[in-house]
Protein backbone atom coordinates (compact mmCIF):
# COMPACT_ATOMS: atom_id res chain seq x y z
CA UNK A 1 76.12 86.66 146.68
CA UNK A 2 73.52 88.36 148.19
CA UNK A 3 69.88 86.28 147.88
CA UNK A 4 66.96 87.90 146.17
CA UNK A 5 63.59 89.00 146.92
CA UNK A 6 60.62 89.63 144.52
CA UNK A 7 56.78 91.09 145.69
CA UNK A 8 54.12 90.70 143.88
CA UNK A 9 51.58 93.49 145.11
CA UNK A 10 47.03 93.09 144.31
CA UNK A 11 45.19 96.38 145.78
CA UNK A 12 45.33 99.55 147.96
CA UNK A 13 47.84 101.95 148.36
CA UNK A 14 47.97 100.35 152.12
CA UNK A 15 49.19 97.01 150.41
CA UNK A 16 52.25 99.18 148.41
CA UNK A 17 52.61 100.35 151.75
CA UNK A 18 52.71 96.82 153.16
CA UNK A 19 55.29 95.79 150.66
CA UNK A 20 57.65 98.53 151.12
CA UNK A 21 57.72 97.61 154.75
CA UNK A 22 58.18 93.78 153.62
CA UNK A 23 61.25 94.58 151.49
CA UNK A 24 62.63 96.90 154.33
CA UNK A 25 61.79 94.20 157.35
CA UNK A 26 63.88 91.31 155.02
CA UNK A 27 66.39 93.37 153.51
CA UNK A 28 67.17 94.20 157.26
CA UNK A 29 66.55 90.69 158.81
CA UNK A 30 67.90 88.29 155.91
CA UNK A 31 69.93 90.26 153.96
CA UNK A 32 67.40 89.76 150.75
CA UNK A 33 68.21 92.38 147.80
CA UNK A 34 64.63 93.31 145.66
CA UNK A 35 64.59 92.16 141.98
CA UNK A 36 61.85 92.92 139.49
CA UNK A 37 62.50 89.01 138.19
CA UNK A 38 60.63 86.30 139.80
CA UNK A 39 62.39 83.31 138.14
CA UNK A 40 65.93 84.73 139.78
CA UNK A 41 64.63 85.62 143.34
CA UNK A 42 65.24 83.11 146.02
CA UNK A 43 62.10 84.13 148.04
CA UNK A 44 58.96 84.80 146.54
CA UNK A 45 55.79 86.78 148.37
CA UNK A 46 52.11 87.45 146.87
CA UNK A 47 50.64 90.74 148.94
CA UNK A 48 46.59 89.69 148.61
CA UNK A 49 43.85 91.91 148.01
CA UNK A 50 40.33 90.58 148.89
CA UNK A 51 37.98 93.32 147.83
CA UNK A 52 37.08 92.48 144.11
CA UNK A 53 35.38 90.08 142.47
CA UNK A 54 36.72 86.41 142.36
CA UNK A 55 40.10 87.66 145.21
CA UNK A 56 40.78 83.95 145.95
CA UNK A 57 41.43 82.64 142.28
CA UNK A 58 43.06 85.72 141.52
CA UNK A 59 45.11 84.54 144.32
CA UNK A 60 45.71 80.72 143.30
CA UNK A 61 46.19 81.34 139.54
CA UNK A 62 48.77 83.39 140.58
CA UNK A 63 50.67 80.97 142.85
CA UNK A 64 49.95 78.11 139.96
CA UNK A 65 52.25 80.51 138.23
CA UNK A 66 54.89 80.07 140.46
CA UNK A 67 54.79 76.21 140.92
CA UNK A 68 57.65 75.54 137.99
CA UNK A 69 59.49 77.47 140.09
CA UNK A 70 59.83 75.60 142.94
CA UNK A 71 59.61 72.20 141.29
CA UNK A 72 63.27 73.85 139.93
CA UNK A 73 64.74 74.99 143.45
CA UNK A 74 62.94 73.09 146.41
CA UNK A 75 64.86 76.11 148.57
CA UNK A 76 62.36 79.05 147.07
CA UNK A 77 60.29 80.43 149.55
CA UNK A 78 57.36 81.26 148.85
CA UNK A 79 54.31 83.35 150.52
CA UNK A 80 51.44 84.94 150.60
CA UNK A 81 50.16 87.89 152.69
CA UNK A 82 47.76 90.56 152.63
CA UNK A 83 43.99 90.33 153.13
CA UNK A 84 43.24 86.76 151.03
CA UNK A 85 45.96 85.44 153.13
CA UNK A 86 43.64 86.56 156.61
CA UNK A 87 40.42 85.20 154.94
CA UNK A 88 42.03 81.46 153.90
CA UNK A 89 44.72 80.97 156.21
CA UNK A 90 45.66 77.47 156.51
CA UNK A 91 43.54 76.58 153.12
CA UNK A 92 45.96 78.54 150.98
CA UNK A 93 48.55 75.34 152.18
CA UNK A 94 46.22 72.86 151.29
CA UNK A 95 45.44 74.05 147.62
CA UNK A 96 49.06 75.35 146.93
CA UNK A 97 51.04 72.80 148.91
CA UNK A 98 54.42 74.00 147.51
CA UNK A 99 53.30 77.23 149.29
CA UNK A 100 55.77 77.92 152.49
CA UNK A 101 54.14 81.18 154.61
CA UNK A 102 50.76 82.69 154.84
CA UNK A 103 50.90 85.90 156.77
CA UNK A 104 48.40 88.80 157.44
CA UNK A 105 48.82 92.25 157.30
CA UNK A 106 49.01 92.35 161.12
CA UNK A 107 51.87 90.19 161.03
CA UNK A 108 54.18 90.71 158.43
CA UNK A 109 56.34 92.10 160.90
CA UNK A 110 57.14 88.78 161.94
CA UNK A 111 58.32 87.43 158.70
CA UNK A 112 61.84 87.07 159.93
CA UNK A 113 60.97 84.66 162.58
CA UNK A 114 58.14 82.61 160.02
CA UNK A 115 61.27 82.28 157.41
CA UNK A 116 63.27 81.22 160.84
CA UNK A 117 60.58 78.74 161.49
CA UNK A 118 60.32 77.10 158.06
CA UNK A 119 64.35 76.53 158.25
CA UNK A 120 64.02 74.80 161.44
CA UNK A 121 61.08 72.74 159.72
CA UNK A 122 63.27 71.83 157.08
CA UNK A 123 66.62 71.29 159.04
CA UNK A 124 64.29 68.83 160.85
CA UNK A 125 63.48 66.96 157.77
CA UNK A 126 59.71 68.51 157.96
CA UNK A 127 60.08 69.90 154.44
CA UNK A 128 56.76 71.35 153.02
CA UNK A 129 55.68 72.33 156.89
CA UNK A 130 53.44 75.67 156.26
CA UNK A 131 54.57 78.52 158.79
CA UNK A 132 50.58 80.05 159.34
CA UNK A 133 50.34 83.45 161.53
CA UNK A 134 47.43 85.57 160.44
CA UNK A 135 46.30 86.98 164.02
CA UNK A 136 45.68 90.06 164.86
CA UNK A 137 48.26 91.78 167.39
CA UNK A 138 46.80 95.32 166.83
CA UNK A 139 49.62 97.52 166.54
CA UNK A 140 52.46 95.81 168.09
CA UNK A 141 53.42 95.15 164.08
CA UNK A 142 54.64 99.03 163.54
CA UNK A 143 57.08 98.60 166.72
CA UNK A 144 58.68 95.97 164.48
CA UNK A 145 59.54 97.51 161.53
CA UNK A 146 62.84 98.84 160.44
CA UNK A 147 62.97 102.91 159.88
CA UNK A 148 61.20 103.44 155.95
CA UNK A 149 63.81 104.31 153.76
CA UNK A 150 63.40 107.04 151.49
CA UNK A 151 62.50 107.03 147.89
CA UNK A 152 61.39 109.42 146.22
CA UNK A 153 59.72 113.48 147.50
CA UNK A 154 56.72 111.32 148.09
CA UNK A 155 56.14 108.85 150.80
CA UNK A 156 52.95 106.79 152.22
CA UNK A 157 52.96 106.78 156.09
CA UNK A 158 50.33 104.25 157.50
CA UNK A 159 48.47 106.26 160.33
CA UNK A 160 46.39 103.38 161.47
CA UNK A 161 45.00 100.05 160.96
CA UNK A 162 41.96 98.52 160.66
CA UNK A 163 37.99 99.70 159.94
CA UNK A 164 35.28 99.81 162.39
CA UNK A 165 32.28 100.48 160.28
CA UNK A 166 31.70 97.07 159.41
CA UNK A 167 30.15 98.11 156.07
CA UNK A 168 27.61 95.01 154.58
CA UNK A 169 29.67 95.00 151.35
CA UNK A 170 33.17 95.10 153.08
CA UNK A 171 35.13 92.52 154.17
CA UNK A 172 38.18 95.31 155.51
CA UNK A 173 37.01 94.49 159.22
CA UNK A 174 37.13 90.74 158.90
CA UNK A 175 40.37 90.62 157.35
CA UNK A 176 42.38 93.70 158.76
CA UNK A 177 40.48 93.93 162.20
CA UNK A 178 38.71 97.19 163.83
CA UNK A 179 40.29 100.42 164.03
CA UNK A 180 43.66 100.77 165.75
CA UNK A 181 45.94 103.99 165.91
CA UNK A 182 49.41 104.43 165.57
CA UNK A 183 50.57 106.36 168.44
CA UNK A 184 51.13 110.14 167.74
CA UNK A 185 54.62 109.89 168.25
CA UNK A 186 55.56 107.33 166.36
CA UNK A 187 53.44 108.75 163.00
CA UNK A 188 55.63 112.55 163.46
CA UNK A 189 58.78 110.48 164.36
CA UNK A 190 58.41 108.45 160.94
CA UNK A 191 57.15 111.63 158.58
CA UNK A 192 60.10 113.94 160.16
CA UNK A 193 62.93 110.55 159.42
CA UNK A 194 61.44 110.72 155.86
CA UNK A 195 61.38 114.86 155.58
CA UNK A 196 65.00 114.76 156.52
CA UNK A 197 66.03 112.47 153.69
CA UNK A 198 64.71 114.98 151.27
CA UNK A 199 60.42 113.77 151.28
CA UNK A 200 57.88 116.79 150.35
CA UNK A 201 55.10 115.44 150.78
CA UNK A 202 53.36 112.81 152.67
CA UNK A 203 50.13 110.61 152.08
CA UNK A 204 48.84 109.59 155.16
CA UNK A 205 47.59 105.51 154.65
CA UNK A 206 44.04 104.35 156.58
CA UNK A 207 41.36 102.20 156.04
CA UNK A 208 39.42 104.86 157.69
CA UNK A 209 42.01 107.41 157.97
CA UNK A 210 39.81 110.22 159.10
CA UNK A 211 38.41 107.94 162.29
CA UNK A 212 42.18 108.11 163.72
CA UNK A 213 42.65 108.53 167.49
CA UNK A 214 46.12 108.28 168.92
CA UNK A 215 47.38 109.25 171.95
CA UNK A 216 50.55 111.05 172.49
CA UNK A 217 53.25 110.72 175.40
CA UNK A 218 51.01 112.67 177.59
CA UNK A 219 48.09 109.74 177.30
CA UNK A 220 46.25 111.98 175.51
CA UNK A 221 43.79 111.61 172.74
CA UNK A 222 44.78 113.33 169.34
CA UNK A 223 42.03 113.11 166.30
CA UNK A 224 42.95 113.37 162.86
CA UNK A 225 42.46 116.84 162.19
CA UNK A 226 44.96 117.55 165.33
CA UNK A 227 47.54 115.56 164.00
CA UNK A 228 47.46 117.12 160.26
CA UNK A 229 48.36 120.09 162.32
CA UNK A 230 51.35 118.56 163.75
CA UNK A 231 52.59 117.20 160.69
CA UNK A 232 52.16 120.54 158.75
CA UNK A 233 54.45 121.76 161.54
CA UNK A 234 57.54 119.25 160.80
CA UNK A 235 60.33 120.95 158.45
CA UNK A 236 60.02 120.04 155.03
CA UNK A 237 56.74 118.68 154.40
CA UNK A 238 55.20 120.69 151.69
CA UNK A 239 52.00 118.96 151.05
CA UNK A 240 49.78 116.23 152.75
CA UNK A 241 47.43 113.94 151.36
CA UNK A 242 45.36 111.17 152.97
CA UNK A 243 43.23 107.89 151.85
CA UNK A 244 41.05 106.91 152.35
CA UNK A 245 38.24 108.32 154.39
CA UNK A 246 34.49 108.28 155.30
CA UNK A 247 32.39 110.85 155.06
CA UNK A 248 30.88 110.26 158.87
CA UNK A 249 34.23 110.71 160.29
CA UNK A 250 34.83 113.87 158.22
CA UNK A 251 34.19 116.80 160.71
CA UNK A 252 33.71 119.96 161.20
CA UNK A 253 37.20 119.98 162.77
CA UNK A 254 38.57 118.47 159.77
CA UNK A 255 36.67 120.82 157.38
CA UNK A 256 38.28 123.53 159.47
CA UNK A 257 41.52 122.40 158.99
CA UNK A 258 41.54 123.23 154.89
CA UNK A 259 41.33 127.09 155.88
CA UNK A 260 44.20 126.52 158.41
CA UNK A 261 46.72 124.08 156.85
CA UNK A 262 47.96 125.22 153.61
CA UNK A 263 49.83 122.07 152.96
CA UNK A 264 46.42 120.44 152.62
CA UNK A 265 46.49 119.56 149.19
CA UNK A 266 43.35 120.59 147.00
CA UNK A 267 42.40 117.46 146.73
CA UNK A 268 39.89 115.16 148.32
CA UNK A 269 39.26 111.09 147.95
CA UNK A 270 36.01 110.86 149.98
CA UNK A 271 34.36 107.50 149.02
CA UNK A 272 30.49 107.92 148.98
CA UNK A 273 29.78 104.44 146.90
CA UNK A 274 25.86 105.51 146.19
CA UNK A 275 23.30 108.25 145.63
CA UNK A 276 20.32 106.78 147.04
CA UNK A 277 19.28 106.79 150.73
CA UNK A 278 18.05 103.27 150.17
CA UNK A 279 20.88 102.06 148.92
CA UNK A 280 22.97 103.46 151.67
CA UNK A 281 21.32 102.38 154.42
CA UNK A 282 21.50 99.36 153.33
CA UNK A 283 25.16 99.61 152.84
CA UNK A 284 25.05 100.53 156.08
CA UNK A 285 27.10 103.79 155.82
CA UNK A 286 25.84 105.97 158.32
CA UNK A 287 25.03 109.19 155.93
CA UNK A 288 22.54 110.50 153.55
CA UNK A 289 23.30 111.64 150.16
CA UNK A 290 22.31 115.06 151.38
CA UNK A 291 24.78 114.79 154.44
CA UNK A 292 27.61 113.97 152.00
CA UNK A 293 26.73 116.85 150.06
CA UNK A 294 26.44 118.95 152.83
CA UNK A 295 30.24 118.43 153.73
CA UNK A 296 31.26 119.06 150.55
CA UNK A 297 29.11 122.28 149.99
CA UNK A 298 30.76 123.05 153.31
CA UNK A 299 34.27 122.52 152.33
CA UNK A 300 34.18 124.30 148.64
CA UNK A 301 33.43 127.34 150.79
CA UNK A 302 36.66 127.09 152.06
CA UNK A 303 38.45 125.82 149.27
CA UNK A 304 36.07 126.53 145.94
CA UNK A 305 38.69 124.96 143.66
CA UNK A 306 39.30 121.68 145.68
CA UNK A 307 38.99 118.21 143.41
CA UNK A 308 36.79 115.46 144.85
CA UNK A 309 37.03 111.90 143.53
CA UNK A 310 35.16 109.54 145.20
CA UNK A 311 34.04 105.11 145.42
CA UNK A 312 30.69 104.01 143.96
CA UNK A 313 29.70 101.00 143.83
CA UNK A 314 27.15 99.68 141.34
CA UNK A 315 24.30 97.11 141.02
CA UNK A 316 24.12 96.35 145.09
CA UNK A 317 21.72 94.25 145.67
CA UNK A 318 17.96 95.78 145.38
CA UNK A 319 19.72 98.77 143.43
CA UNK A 320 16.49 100.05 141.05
CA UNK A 321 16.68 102.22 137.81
CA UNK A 322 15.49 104.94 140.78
CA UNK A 323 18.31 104.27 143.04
CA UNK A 324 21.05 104.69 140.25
CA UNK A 325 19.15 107.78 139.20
CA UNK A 326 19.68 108.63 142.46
CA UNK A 327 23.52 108.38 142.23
CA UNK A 328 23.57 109.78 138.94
CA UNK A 329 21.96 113.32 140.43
CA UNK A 330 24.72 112.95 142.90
CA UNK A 331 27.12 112.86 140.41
CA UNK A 332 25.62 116.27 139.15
CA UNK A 333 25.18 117.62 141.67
CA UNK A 334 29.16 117.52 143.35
CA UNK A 335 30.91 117.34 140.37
CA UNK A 336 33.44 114.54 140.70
CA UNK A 337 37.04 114.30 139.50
CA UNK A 338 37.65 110.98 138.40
CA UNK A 339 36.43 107.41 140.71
CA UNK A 340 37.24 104.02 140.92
CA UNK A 341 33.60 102.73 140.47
CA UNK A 342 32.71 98.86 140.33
CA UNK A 343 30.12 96.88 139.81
CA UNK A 344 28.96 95.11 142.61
CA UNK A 345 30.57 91.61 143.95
CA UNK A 346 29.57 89.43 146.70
CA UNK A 347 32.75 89.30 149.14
CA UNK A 348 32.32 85.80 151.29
CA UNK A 349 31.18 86.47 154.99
CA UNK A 350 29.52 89.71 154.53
CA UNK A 351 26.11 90.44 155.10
CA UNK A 352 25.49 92.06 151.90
CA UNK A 353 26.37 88.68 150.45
CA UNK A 354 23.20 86.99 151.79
CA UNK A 355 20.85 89.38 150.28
CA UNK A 356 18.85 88.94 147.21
CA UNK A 357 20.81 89.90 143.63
CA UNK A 358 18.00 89.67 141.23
CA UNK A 359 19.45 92.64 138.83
CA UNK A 360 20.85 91.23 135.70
CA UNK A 361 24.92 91.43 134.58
CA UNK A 362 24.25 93.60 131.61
CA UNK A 363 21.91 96.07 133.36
CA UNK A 364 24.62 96.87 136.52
CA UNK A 365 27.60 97.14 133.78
CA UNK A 366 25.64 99.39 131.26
CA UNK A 367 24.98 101.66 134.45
CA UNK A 368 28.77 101.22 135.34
CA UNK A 369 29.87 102.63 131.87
CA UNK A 370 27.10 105.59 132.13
CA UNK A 371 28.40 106.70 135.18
CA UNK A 372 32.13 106.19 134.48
CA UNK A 373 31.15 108.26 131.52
CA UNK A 374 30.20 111.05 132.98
CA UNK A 375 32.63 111.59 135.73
CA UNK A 376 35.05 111.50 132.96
CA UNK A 377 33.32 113.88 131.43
CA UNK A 378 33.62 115.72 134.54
CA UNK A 379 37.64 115.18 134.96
CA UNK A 380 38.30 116.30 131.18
CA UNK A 381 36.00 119.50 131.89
CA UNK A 382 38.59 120.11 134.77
CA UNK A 383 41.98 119.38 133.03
CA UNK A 384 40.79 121.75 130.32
CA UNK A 385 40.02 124.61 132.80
CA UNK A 386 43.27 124.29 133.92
CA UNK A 387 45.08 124.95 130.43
CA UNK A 388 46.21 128.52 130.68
CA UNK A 389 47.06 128.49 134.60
CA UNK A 390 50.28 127.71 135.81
CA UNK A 391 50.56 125.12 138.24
CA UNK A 392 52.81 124.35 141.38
CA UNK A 393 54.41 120.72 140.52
CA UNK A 394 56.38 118.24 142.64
CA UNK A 395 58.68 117.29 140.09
CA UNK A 396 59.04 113.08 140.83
CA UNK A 397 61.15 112.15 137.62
CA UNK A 398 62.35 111.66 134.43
CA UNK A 399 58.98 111.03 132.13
CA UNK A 400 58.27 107.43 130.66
CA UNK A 401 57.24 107.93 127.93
CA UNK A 402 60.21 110.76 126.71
CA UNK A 403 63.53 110.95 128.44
CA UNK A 404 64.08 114.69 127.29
CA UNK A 405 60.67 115.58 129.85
CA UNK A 406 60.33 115.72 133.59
CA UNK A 407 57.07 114.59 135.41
CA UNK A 408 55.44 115.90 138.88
CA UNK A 409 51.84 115.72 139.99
CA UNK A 410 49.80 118.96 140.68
CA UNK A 411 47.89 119.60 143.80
CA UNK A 412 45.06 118.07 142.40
CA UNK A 413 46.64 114.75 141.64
CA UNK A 414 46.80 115.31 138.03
CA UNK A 415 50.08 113.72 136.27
CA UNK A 416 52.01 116.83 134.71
CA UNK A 417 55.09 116.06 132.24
CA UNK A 418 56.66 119.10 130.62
CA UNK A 419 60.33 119.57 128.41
CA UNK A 420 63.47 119.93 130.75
CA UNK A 421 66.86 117.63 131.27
CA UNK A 422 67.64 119.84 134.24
CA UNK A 423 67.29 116.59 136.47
CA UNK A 424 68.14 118.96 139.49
CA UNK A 425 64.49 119.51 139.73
CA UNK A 426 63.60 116.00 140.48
CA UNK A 427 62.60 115.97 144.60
CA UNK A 428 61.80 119.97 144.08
CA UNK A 429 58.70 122.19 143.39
CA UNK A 430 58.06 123.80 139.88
CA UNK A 431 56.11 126.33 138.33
CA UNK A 432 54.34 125.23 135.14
CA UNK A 433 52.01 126.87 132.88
CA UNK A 434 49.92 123.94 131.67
CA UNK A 435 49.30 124.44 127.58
CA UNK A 436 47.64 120.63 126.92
CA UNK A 437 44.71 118.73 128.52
CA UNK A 438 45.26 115.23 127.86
CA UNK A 439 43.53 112.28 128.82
CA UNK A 440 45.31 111.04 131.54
CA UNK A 441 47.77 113.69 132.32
CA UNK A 442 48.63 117.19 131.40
CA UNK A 443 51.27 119.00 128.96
CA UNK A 444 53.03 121.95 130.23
CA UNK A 445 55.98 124.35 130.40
CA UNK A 446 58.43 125.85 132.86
CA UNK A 447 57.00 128.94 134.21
CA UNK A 448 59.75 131.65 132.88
CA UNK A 449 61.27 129.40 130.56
């Protein structure tokens, strides 16, 4: 009987990625079949996230979880990747001892050979030996992989690796490492294996996705906006996406490309995290306020009905009732669809982590819910303009909340479910007239129907 796998996944759309690749890599390698069950899988990994508040004990509660499990079957294997696992290495061993491999997200691809190490530990009598690889081999980890196999008409391709920015809240540098690029041919290789298993549309995956410079057989260099053109160009891809970006990387090239790639979604995830010029520089982000919303302006001339959602972060340290003003004007003034906003948290090893806090709890989380309230306020203004229009869909599945509807996401990343058991449109594109703002999605109806 075929041995079980289970993946427990904290964070980014990179870390689904991760994962993915993970159950692809040992499906492949060991044979391991996924299971949504952790207390019947045979090997057991945790894929970390490090960039909120308290990452670690998120971590450790989590793997306290898991102890009964392998005081019941001494064979379990269990580990933990992602970006906690770069940050602790060797001290995840010593507070979980039960745990088996602690792996980064440079190396996952070498999870067959740490699973090969801890059974030659073991057949040695060294049981409890921790297997620790959390180095950084820059991109040696996509020639590893197995080919992504193909679920769904949407697919994440990771593009590149790594941030160089070295923002003073962000740890991404420290625990992923400094900008790398996949080479050009490998990225069109992978989206054109996925179009030709029936994928629409891709989401291109970067910590700084807009920063990417790969070279292609020739040894030439090919920036991001040049390779959205080659992608466009490969035979069933419909629409592309990317996350996520920075706004210094976003060029004029780039801003170009939304009047000459139609498969650019009308959509944009450009994080800006603050309003205020103080705050930013501080941040160290490279931009003004006014530079961010000079790209925009730029880009809504091109594309007036394109969404932007956006990162803020609140309460940095030395943020005044002026500075959030600041970022509330921004707000205003662009117009946001929807954020992930947080208050600020000190991430270990940063620099912004040395500098004075002296803003109280209450004060950065009543300015969280203002602005969360108001870029809702923004999103629901949006959904309802769109009642009345009729919307191109990518139809992704049965809905789960009524089996006798269909769901698909518009080009604006709204969630769209609408009345149909014609399951034949799964995978394919849809017209529907959209009758319903809702909260979090929208109600709608087959164009014609």
């Amino acid at each position: 009987m075929s041995k079980k796998l289970y993946i427990k996944t904290h964070g980014c759309q990179m870390n689904e990625y991760d994962s993915a690749r993970m159950r692809d890599l040992l499906g492949e390698s060991h044979g391991l079949v996924p299971t949504d069950n952790p207390e019947e899988a045979d090997v057991l990994l945790l894929n970390t996230c490090s960039i909120r508040e308290k990452a670690q004990e998120k971590v450790f509660h989590q793997l306290g979880r898991w102890k009964h499990l392998k005081q019941k079957n001494p064979d379990l294997v269990i580990g933990v990747g992602g970006c906690v696992a770069s940050q602790e290495g060797e001290e995840i061993g010593r507070r979980a001892p039960y745990v088996d491999l602690v792996f980064g997200p440079q190396t996952l691809h070498r999870l067959p050979d740490m699973m090969q190490q801890r059974a030659v530990h073991r057949g040695n009598g060294a049981g409890g030996t921790l297997v620790v690889d959390v180095s950084f081999p820059e991109i040696e980890k996509f020639d590893r992989l197995p080919e992504p196999k193909v679920e769904g008409p949407s697919a994440f391709v990771s593009i590149m690796e790594g941030c160089s920015k070295y923002c003073t809240f962000c740890v991404v540098p420290y625990t992923r490492g400094e900008e790398v690029s996949r080479p050009l041919d490998d990225v069109i290789a992978e989206i054109a294996h996925l179009a030709a298993g029936g994928v629409r549309e891709v989401n291109l995956l970067g910590q700084n996705v807009n920063a990417y410079r790969g070279d292609n057989h020739l040894g030439e260099t090919v920036d991001f906006a040049e390779l959205l053109g080659f992608v466009a160009r490969i035979p069933g891809i419909e629409r592309i996406r990317y996350t996520t970006s920075h706004p210094v990387e976003f060029s004029d090239a780039l801003i170009d490309a939304y009047a000459e790639i139609p498969q650019l979604v009308d959509h944009l995830h450009l994080p800006v995290q603050s309003g205020s010029d103080r705050i930013l520089m501080a941040m160290k982000r490279g931009h003004t306020a006014l530079e961010y919303k000079s790209k925009i302006r730029r880009l809504r001339k091109i594309r007036p009905e394109i969404s932007i959602s956006s990162d803020f972060i609140i309460g940095f340290p030395g943020e005044s009732e002026a500075d959030f003003a600041a970022t509330m004007k921004l707000v205003e003034d662009i117009g946001f669809d929807t954020s992930f906003s947080f208050v600020y948290s000190a991430r270990p090893g940063t620099p912004a982590a040395e500098l004075a806090d002296t803003t109280e709890e209450a004060v950065k989380k009543q300015r969280l819910q203002i602005l969360q309230g108001r870029i809702n306020q923004q999103a629901q203004a949006i959904s309802r303009r769109m009642v009345g229009s009729t919307q191109r869909v990518l139809v992704t599945g049965v809905s789960k909340k009524d089996p006798g509807q269909l769901q698909g996401r518009t080009e604006n990343n709204r969630v769209v479910n609408f009345a149909s058991t014609d399951h034949g449109l799964i995978g394919d594109f849809a017209d529907i007239v959209i009758h319903e703002a809702l909260p979090n999605s929208l109600r709608g109806v087959l164009a014609g129907g």
